[in-house]
C-alpha atoms as a PDB file:
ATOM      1  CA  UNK A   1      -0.300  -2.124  47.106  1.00  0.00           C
ATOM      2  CA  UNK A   2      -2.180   0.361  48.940  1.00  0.00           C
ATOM      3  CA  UNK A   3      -2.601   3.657  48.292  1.00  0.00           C
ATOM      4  CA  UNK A   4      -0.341   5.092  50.794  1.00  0.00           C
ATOM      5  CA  UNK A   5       2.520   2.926  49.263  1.00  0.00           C
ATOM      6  CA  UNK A   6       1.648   4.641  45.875  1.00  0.00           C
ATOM      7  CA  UNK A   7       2.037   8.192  47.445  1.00  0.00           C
ATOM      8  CA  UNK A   8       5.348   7.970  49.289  1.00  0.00           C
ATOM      9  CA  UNK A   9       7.375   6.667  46.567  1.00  0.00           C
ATOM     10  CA  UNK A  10       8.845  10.024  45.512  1.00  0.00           C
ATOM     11  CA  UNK A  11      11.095  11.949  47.206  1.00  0.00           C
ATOM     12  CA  UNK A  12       9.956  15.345  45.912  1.00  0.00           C
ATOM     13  CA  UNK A  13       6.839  16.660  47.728  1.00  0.00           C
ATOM     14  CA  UNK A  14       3.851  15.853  45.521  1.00  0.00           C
ATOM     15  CA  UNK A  15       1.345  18.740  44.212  1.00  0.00           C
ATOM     16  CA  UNK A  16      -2.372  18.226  43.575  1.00  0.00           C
ATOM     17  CA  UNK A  17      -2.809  18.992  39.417  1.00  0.00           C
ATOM     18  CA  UNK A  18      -5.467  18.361  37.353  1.00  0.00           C
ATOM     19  CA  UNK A  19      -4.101  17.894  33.587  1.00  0.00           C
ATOM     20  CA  UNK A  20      -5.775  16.254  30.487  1.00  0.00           C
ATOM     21  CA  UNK A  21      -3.000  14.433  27.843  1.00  0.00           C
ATOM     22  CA  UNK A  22      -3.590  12.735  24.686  1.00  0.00           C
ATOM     23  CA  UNK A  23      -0.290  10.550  24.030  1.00  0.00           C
ATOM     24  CA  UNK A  24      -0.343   9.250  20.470  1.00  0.00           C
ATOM     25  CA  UNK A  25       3.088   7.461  20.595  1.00  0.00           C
ATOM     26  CA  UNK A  26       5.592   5.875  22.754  1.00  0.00           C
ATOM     27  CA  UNK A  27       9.197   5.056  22.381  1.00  0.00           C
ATOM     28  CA  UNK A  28      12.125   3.348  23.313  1.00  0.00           C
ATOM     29  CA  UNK A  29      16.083   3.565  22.751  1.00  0.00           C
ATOM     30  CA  UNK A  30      16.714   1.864  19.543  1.00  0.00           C
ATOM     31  CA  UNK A  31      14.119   4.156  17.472  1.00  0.00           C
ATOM     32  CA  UNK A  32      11.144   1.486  19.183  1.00  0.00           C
ATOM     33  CA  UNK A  33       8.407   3.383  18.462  1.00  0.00           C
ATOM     34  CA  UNK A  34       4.297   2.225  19.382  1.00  0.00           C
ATOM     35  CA  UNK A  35       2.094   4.974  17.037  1.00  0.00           C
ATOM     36  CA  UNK A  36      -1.404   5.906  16.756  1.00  0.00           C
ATOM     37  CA  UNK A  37      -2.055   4.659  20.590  1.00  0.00           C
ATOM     38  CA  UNK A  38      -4.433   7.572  21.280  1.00  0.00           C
ATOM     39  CA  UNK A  39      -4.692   7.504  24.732  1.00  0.00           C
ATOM     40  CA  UNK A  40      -6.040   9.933  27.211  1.00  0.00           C
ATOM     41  CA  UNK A  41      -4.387  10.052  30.428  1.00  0.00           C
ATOM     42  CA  UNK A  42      -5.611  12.099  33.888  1.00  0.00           C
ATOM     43  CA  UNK A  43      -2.502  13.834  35.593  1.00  0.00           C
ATOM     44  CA  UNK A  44      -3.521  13.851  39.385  1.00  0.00           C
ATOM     45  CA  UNK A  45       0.189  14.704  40.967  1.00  0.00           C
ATOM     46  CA  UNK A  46       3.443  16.552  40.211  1.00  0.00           C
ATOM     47  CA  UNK A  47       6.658  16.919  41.778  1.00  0.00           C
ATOM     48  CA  UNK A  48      10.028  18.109  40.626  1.00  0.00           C
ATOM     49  CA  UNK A  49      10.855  14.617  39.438  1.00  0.00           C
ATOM     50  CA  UNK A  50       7.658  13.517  37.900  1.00  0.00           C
ATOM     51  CA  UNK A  51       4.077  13.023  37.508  1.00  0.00           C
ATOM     52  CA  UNK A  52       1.144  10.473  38.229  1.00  0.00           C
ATOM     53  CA  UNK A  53      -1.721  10.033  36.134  1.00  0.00           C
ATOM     54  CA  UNK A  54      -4.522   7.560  35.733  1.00  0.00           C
ATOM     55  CA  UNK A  55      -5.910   6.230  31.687  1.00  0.00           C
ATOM     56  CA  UNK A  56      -7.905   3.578  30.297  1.00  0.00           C
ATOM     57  CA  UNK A  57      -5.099   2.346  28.157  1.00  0.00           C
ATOM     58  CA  UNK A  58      -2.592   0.004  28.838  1.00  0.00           C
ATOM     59  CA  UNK A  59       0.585   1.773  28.345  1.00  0.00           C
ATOM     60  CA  UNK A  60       4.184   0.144  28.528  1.00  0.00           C
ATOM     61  CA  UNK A  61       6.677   0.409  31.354  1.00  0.00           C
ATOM     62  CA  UNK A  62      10.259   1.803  30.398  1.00  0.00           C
ATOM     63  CA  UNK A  63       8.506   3.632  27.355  1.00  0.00           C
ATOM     64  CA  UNK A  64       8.580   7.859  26.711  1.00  0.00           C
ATOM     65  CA  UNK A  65       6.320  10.020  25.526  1.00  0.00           C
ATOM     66  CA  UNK A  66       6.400  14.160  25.178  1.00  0.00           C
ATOM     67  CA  UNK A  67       3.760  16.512  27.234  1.00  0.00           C
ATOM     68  CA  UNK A  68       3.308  19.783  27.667  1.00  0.00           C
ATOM     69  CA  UNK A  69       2.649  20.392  31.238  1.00  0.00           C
ATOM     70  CA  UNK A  70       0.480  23.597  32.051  1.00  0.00           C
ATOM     71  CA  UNK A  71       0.884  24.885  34.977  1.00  0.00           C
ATOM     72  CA  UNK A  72      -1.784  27.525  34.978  1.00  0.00           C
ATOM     73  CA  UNK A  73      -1.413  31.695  35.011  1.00  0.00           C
ATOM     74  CA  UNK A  74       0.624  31.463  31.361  1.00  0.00           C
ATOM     75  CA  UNK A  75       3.449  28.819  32.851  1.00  0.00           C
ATOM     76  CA  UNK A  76       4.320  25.759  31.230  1.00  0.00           C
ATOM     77  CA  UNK A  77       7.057  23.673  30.213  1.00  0.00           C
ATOM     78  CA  UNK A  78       7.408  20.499  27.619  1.00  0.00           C
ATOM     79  CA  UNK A  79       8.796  17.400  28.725  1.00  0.00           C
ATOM     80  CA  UNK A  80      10.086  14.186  27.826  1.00  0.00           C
ATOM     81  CA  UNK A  81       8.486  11.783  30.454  1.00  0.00           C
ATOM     82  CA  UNK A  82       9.274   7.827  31.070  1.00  0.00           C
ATOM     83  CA  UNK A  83       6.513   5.848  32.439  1.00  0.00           C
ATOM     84  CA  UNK A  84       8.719   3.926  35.615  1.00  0.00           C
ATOM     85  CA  UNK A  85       5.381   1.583  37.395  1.00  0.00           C
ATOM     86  CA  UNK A  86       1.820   1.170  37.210  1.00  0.00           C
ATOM     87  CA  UNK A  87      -0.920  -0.462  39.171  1.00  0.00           C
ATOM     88  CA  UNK A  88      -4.903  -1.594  38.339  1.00  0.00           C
ATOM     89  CA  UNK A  89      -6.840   0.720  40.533  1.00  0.00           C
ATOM     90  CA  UNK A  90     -10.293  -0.400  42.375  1.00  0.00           C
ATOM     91  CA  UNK A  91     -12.008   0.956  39.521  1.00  0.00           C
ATOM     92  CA  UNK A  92     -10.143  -0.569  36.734  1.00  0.00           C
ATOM     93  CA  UNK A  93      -8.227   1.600  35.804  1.00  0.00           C
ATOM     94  CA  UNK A  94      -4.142   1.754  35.052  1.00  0.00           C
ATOM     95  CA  UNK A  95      -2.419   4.433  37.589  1.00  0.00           C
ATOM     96  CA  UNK A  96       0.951   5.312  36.551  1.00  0.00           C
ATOM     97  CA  UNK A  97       4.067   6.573  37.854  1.00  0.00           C
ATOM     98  CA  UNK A  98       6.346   8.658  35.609  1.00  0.00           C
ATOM     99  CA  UNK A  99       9.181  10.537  35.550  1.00  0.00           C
ATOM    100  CA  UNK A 100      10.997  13.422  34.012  1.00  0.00           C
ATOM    101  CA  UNK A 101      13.843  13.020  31.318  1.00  0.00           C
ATOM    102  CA  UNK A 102      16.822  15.541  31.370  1.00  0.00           C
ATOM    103  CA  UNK A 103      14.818  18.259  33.142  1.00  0.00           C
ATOM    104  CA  UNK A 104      16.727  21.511  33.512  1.00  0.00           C
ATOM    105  CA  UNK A 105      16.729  23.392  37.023  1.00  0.00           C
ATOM    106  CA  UNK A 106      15.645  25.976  35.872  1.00  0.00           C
ATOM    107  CA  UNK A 107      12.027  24.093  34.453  1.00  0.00           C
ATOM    108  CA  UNK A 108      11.764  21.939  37.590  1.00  0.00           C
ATOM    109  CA  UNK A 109      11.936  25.609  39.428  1.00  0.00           C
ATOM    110  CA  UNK A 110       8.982  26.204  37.668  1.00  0.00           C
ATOM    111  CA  UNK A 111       7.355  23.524  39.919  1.00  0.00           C
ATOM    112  CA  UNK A 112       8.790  24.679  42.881  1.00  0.00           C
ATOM    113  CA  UNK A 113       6.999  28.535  41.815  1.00  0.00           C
ATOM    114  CA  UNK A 114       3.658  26.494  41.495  1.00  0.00           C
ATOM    115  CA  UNK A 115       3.506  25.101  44.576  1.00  0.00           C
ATOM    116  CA  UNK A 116       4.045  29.020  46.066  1.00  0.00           C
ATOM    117  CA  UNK A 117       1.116  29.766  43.799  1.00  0.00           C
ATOM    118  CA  UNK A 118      -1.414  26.910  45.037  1.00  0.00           C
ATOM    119  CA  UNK A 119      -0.425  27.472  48.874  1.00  0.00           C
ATOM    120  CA  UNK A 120      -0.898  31.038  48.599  1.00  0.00           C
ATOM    121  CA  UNK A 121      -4.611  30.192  46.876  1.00  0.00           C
ATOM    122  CA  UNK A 122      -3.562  32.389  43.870  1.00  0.00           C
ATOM    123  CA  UNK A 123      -3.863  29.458  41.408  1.00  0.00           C
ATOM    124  CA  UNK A 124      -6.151  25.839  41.841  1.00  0.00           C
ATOM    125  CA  UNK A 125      -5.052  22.088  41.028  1.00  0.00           C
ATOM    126  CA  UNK A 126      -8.102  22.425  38.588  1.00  0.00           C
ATOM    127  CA  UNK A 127      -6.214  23.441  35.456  1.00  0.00           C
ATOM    128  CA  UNK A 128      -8.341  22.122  32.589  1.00  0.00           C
ATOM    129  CA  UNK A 129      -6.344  20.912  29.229  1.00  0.00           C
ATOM    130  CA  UNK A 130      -3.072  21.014  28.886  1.00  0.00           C
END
């Protein structure tokens, strides 16, 4: 899979972000639950539908797991996210695609209000911690 293919898979416009996660659990329907994971994961994109992010760790497809996505100048929103693919990168690394869970309008607006804000200059994809 090249990286093109990786990029047009959504059909919300994707956003250069630069977020830090720590996920310490995972879980499924039927109270499935994988603790004390501690894994670090790299969000690169966002759209209204979901994120993609890079980590070290090996984490299952089909699973959840809660963030809290900053999105700079005070804005943020938490989320329930399911991981939906993944892919080894060139560098050894697992690249994942996720999306959002039950997402009100009015929260995936907030996306739409940071893309106005990084097109305008008035905020940068580099973010810091989230």
């Amino acid at each position: 899979m090249g990286e093109n293919d990786w990029v047009d898979r959504r059909k919300y416009r994707r956003l250069p972000i630069e977020l830090h996660l720590e996920i310490d659990e995972v879980f499924k329907q039927d109270y499935v639950v994988i603790k004390n994971l501690n894994a670090s994961i790299s969000v690169f994109d966002i759209s209204k539908n979901g994120i993609g992010f890079i980590s070290d760790a090996t984490l299952p497809l089909g699973y959840y797991f809660r963030g809290r996505i900053n999105l700079g100048d005070g804005d943020f929103f938490y989320v329930v996210i399911q991981i939906i693919r993944s892919h080894i990168t060139d560098s050894g690394s697992n690249m994942y695609g996720a999306q959002f869970v039950g997402l009100a309008p009015f929260l995936a607006n907030k996306v739409d209000n940071y893309e106005i804000k990084l097109n305008k200059g008035l905020i940068k994809p580099n973010l810091g911690n989230s």
